[in-house]
N, C-alpha and C. Protein backbone atom coordinates (compact mmCIF):
# COMPACT_ATOMS: atom_id res chain seq x y z
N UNK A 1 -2.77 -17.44 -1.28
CA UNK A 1 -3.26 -16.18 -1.82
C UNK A 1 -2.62 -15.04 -1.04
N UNK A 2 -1.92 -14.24 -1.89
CA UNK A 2 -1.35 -12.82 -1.08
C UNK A 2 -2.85 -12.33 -0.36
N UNK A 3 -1.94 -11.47 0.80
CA UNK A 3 -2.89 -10.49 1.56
C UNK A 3 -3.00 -9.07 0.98
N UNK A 4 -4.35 -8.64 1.78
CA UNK A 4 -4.72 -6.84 0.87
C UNK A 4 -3.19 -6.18 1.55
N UNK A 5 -3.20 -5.17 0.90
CA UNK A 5 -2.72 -3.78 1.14
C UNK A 5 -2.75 -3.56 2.65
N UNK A 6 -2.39 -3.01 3.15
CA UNK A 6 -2.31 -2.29 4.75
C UNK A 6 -2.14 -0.91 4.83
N UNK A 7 -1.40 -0.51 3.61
CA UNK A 7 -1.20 0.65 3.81
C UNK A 7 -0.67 1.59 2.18
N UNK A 8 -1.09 2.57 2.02
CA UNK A 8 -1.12 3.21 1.29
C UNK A 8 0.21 3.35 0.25
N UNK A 9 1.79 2.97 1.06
CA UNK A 9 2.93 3.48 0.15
C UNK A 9 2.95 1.62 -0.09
N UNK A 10 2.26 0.74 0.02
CA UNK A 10 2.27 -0.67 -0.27
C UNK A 10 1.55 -0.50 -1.67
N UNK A 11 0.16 0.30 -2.24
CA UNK A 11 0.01 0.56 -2.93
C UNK A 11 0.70 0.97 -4.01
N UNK A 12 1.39 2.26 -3.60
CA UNK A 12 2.41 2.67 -4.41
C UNK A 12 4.02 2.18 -4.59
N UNK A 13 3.82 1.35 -3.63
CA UNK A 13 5.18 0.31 -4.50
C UNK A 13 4.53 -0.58 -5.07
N UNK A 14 3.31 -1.62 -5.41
CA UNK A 14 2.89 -2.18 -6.59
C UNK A 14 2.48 -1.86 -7.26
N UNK A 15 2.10 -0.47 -7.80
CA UNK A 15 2.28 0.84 -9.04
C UNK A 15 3.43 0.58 -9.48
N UNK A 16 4.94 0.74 -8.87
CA UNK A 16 5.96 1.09 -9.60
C UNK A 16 6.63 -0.61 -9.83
N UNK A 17 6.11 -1.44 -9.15
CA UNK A 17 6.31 -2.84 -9.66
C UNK A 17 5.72 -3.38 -11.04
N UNK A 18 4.50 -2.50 -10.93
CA UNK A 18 3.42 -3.20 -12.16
C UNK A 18 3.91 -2.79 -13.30
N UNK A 19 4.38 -1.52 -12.97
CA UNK A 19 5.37 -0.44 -14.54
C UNK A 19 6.94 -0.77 -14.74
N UNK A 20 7.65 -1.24 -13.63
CA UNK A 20 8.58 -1.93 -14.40
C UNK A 20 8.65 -3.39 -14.92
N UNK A 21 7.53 -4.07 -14.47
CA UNK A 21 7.74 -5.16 -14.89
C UNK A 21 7.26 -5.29 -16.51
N UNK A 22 5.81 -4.50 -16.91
CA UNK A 22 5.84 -4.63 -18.03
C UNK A 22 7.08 -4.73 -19.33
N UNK A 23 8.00 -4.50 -19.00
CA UNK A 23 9.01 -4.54 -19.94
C UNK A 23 9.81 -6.14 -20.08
N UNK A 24 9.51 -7.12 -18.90
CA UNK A 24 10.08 -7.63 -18.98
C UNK A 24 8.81 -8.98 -18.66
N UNK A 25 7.32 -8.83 -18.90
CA UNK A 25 6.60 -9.63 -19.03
C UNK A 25 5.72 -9.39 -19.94
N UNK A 26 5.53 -9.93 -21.08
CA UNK A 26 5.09 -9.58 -22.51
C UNK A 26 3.26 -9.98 -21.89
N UNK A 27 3.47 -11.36 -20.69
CA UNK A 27 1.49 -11.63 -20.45
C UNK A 27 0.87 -10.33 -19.62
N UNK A 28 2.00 -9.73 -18.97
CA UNK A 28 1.33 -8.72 -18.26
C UNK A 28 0.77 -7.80 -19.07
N UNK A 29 1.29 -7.59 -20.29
CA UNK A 29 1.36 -6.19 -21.25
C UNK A 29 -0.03 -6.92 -22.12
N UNK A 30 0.10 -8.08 -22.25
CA UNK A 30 -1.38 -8.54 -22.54
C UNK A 30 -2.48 -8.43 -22.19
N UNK A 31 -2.46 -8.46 -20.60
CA UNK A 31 -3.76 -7.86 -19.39
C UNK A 31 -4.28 -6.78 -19.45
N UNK A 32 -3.33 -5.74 -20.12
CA UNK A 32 -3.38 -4.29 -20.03
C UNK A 32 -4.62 -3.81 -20.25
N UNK A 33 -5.59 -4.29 -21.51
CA UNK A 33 -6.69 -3.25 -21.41
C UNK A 33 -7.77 -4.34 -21.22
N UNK A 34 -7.68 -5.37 -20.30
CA UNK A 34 -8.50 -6.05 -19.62
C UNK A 34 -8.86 -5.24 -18.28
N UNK A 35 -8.27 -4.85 -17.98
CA UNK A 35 -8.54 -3.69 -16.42
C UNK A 35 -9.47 -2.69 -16.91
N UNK A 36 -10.16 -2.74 -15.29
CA UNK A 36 -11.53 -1.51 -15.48
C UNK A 36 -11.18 -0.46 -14.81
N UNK A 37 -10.29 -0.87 -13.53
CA UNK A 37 -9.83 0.31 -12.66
C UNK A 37 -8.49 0.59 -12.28
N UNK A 38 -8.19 1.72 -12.62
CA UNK A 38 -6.89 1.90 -12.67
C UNK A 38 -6.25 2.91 -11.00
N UNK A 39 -5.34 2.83 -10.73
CA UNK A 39 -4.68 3.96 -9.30
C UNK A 39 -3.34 4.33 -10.20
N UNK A 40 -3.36 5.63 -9.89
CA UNK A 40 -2.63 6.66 -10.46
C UNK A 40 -1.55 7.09 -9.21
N UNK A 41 -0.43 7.28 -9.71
CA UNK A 41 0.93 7.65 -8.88
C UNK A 41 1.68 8.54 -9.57
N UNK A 42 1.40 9.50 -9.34
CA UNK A 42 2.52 10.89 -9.88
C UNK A 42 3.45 10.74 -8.95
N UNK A 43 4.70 10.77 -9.91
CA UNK A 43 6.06 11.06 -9.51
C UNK A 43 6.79 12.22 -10.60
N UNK A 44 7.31 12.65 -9.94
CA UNK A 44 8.34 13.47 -10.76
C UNK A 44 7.00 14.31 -12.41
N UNK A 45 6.02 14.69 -12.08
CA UNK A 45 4.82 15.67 -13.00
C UNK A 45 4.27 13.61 -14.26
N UNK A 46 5.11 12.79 -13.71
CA UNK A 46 4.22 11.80 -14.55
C UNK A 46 3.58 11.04 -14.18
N UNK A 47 2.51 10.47 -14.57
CA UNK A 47 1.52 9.56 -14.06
C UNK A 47 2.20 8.08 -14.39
N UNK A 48 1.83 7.25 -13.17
CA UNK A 48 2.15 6.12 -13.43
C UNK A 48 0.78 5.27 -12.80
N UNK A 49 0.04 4.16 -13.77
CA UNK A 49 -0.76 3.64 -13.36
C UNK A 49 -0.46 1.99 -12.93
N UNK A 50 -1.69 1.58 -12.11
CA UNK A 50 -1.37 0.27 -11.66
C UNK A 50 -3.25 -0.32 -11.48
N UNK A 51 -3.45 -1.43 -12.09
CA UNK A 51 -4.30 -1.92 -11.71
C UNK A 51 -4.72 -2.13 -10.65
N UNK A 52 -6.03 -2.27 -10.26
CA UNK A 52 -6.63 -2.75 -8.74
C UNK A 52 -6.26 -4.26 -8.21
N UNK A 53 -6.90 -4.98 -9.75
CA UNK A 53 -6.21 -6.32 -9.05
C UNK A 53 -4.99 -6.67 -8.77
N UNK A 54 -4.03 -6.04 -9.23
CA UNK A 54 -2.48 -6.71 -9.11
C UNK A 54 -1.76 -5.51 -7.84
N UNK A 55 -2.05 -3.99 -7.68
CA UNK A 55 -2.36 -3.35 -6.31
C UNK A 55 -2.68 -3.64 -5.21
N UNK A 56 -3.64 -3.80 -4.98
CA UNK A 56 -4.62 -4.13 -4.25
C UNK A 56 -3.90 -5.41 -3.16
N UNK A 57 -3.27 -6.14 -3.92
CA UNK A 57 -2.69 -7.34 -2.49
C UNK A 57 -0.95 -6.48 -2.76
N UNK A 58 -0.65 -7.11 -1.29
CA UNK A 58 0.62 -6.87 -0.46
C UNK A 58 1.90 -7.88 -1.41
N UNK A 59 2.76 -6.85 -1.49
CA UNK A 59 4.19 -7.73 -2.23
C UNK A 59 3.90 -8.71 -3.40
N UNK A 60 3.06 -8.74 -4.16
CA UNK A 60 2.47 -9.22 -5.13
C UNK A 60 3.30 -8.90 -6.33
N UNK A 61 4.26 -9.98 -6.34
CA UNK A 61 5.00 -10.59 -7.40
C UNK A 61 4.13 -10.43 -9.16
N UNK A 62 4.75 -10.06 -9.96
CA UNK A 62 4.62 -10.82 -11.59
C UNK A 62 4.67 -11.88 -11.51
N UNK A 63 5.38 -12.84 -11.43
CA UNK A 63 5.11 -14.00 -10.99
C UNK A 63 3.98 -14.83 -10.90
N UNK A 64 3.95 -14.23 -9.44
CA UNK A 64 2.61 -14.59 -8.80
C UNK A 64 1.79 -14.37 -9.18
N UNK A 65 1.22 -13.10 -9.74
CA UNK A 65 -0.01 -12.54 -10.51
C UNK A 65 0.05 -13.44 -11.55
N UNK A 66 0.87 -13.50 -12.82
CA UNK A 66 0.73 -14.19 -13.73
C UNK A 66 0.08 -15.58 -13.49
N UNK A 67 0.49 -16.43 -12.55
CA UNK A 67 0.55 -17.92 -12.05
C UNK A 67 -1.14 -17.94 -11.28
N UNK A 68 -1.24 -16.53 -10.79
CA UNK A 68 -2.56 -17.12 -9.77
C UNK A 68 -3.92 -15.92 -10.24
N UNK A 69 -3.74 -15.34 -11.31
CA UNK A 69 -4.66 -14.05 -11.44
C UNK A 69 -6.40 -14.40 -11.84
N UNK A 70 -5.87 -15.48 -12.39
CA UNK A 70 -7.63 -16.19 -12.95
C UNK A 70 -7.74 -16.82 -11.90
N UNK A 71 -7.35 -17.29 -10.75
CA UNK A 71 -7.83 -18.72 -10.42
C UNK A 71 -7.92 -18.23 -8.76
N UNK A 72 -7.10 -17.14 -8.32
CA UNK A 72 -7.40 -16.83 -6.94
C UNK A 72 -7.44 -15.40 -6.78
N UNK A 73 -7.26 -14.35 -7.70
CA UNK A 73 -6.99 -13.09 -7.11
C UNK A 73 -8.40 -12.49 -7.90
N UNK A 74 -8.96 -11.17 -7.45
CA UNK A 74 -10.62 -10.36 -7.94
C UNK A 74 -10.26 -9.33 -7.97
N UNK A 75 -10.50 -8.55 -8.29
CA UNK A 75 -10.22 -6.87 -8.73
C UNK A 75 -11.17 -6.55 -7.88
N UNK A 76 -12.53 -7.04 -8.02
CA UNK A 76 -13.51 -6.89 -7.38
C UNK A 76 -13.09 -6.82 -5.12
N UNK A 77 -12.52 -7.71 -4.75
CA UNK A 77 -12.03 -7.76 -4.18
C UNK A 77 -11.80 -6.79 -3.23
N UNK A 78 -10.11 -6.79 -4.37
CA UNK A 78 -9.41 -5.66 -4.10
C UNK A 78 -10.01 -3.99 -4.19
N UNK A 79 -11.10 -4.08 -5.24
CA UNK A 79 -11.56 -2.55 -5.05
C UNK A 79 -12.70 -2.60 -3.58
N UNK A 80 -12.85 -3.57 -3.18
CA UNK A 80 -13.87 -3.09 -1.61
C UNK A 80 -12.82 -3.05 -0.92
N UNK A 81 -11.79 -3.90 -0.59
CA UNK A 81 -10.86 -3.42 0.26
C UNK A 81 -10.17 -2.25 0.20
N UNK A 82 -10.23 -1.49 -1.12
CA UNK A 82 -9.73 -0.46 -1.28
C UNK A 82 -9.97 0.77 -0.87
N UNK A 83 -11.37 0.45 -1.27
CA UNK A 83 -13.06 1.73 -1.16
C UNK A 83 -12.65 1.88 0.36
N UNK A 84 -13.13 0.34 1.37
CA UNK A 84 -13.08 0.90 2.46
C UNK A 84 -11.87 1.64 3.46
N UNK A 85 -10.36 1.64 2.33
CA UNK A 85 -9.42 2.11 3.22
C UNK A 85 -9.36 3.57 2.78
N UNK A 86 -10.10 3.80 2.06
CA UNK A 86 -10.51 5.71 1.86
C UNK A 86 -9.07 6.42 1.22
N UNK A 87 -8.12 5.77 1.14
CA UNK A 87 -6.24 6.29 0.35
C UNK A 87 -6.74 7.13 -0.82
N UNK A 88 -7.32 6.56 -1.83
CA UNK A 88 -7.84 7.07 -2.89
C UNK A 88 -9.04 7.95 -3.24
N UNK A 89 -9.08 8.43 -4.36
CA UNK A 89 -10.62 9.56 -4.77
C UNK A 89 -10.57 8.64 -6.45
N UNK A 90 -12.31 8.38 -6.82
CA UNK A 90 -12.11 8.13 -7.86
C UNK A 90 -11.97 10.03 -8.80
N UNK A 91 -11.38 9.69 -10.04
CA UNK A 91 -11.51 10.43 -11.00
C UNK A 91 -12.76 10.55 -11.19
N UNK A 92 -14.41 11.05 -11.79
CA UNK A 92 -14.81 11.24 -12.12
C UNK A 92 -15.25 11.14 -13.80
N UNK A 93 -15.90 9.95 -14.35
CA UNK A 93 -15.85 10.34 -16.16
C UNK A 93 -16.46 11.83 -16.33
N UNK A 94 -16.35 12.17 -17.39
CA UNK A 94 -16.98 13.37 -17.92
C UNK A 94 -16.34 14.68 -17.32
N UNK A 95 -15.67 14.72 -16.28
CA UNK A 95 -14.82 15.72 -16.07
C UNK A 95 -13.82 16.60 -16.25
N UNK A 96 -13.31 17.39 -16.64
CA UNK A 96 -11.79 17.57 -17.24
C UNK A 96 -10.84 16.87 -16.21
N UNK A 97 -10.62 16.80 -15.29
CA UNK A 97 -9.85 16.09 -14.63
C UNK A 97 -9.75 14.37 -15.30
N UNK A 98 -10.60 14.06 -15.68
CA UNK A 98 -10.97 12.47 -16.04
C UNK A 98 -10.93 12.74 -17.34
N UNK A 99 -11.26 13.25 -18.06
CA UNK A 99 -10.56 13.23 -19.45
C UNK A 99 -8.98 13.56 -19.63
N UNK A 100 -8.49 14.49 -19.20
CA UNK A 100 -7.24 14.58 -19.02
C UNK A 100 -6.19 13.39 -18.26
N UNK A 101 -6.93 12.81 -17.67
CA UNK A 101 -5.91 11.46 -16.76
C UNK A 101 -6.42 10.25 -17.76
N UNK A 102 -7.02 10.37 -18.42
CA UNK A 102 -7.87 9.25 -19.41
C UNK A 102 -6.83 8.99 -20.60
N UNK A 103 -6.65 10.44 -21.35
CA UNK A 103 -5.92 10.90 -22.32
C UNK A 103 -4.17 10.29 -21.60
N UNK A 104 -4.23 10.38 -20.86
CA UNK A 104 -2.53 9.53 -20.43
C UNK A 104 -2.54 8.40 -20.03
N UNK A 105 -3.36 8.07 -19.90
CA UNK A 105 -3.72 6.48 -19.92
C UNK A 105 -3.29 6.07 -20.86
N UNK A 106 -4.34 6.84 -21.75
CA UNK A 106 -4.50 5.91 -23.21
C UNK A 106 -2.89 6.49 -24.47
N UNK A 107 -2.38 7.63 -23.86
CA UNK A 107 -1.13 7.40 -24.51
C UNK A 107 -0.09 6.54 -23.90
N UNK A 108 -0.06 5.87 -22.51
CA UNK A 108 0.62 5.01 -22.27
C UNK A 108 0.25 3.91 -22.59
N UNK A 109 -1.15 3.24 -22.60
CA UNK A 109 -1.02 1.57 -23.10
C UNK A 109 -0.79 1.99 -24.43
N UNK A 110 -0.97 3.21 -25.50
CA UNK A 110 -0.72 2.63 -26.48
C UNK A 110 1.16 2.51 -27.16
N UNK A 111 1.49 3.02 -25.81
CA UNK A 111 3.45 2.85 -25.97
C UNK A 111 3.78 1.32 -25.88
N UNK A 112 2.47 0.54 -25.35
CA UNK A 112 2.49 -1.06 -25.52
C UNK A 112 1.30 -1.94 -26.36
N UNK A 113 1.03 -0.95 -27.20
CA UNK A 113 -0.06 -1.31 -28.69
C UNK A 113 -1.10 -1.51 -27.75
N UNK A 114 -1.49 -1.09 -27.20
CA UNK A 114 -2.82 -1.37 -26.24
C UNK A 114 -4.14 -0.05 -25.99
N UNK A 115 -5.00 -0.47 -25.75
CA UNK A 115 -5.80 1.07 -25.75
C UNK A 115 -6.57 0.14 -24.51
N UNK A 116 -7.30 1.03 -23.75
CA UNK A 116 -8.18 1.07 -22.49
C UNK A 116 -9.53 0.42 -22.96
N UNK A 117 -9.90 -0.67 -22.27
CA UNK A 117 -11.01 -1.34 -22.03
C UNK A 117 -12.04 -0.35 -22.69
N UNK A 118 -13.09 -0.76 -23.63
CA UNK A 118 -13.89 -0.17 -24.12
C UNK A 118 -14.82 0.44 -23.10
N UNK A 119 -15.34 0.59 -22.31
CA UNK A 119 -16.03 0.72 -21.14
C UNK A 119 -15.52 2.44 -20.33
N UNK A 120 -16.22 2.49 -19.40
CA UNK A 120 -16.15 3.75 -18.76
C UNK A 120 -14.62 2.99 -17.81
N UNK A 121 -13.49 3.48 -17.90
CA UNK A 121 -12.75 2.86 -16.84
C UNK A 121 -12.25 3.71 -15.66
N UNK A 122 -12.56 3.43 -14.95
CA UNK A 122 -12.30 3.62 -13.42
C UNK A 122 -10.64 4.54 -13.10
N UNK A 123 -10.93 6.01 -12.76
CA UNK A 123 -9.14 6.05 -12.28
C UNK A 123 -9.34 6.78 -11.04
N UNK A 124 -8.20 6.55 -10.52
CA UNK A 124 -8.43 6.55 -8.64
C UNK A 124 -7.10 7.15 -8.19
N UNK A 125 -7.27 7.82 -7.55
CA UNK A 125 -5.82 8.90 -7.62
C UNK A 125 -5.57 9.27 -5.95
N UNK A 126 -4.46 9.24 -4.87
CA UNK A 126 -3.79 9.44 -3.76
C UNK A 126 -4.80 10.63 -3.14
N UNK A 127 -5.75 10.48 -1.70
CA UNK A 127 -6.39 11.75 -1.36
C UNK A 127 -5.08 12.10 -1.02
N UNK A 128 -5.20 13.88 -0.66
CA UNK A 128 -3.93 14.87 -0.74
C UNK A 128 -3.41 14.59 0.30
N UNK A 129 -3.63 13.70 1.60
CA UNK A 129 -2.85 13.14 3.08
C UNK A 129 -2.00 12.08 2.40
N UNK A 130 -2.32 11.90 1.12
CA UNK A 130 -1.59 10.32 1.23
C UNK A 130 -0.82 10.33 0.25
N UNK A 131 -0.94 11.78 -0.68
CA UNK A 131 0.32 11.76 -1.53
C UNK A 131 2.26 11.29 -1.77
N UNK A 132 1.92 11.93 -0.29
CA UNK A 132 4.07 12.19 -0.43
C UNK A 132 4.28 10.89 0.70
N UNK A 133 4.08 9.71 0.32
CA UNK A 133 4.36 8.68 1.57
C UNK A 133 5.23 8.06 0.49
């Protein structure tokens, strides 16, 4: 079983792992609106999201996720290890901030026929120390 996160730009390189790989793993693009909580990575004015469970552990392969995601890895998990490393702020539902990061969510899964877990879903965004790492 991969290990958590350590550190915050570990996060944000399995953000930009989780978004390029979708193109080239059709089960990942399947998972998509199975996720409740999402971490958000602006680069360049665009949002790029990444699940908690596939985040959340260190160097965490497609691969690997695909091969071990039911059977050893928790979102659940990964969001206490997360909570307690304080990197992130959740979004807020009902907020303009959270409707507005909601609304790009949901125009990106649907660039992969997908829409967001019926449910209130979770988005969690860089506190302002931990942005530019």
């Amino acid at each position: 079983m991969p290990n958590f996160v350590t550190r915050p730009k570990h996060v944000f390189d399995a953000i930009r792992t989780f978004n390029e790989s979708l193109h080239r793993y059709s089960e990942l693009v399947g998972l998509l609106n199975r996720f409740r909580v999402f971490y958000v990575l602006e680069e360049s004015g665009k949002p790029f999201f990444g699940p908690s469970k596939f985040v959340g552990y260190d160097g965490l392969t497609p691969e690997e996720y695909l091969r071990v995601h039911r059977s050893l890895l928790d979102g659940r998990d990964t969001e206490n290890h997360l909570n307690k490393k304080k990197w992130f702020k959740e979004v807020y539902f009902g907020t303009p901030d959270y409707h507005a990061l909601h609304e790009q969510l949901t125009v990106w899964m649907q660039s992969f026929d997908k829409i967001p877990w019926g449910g209130k879903v979770k988005l969690k965004v860089p506190r302002p120390q931990f942005r530019n790492l």
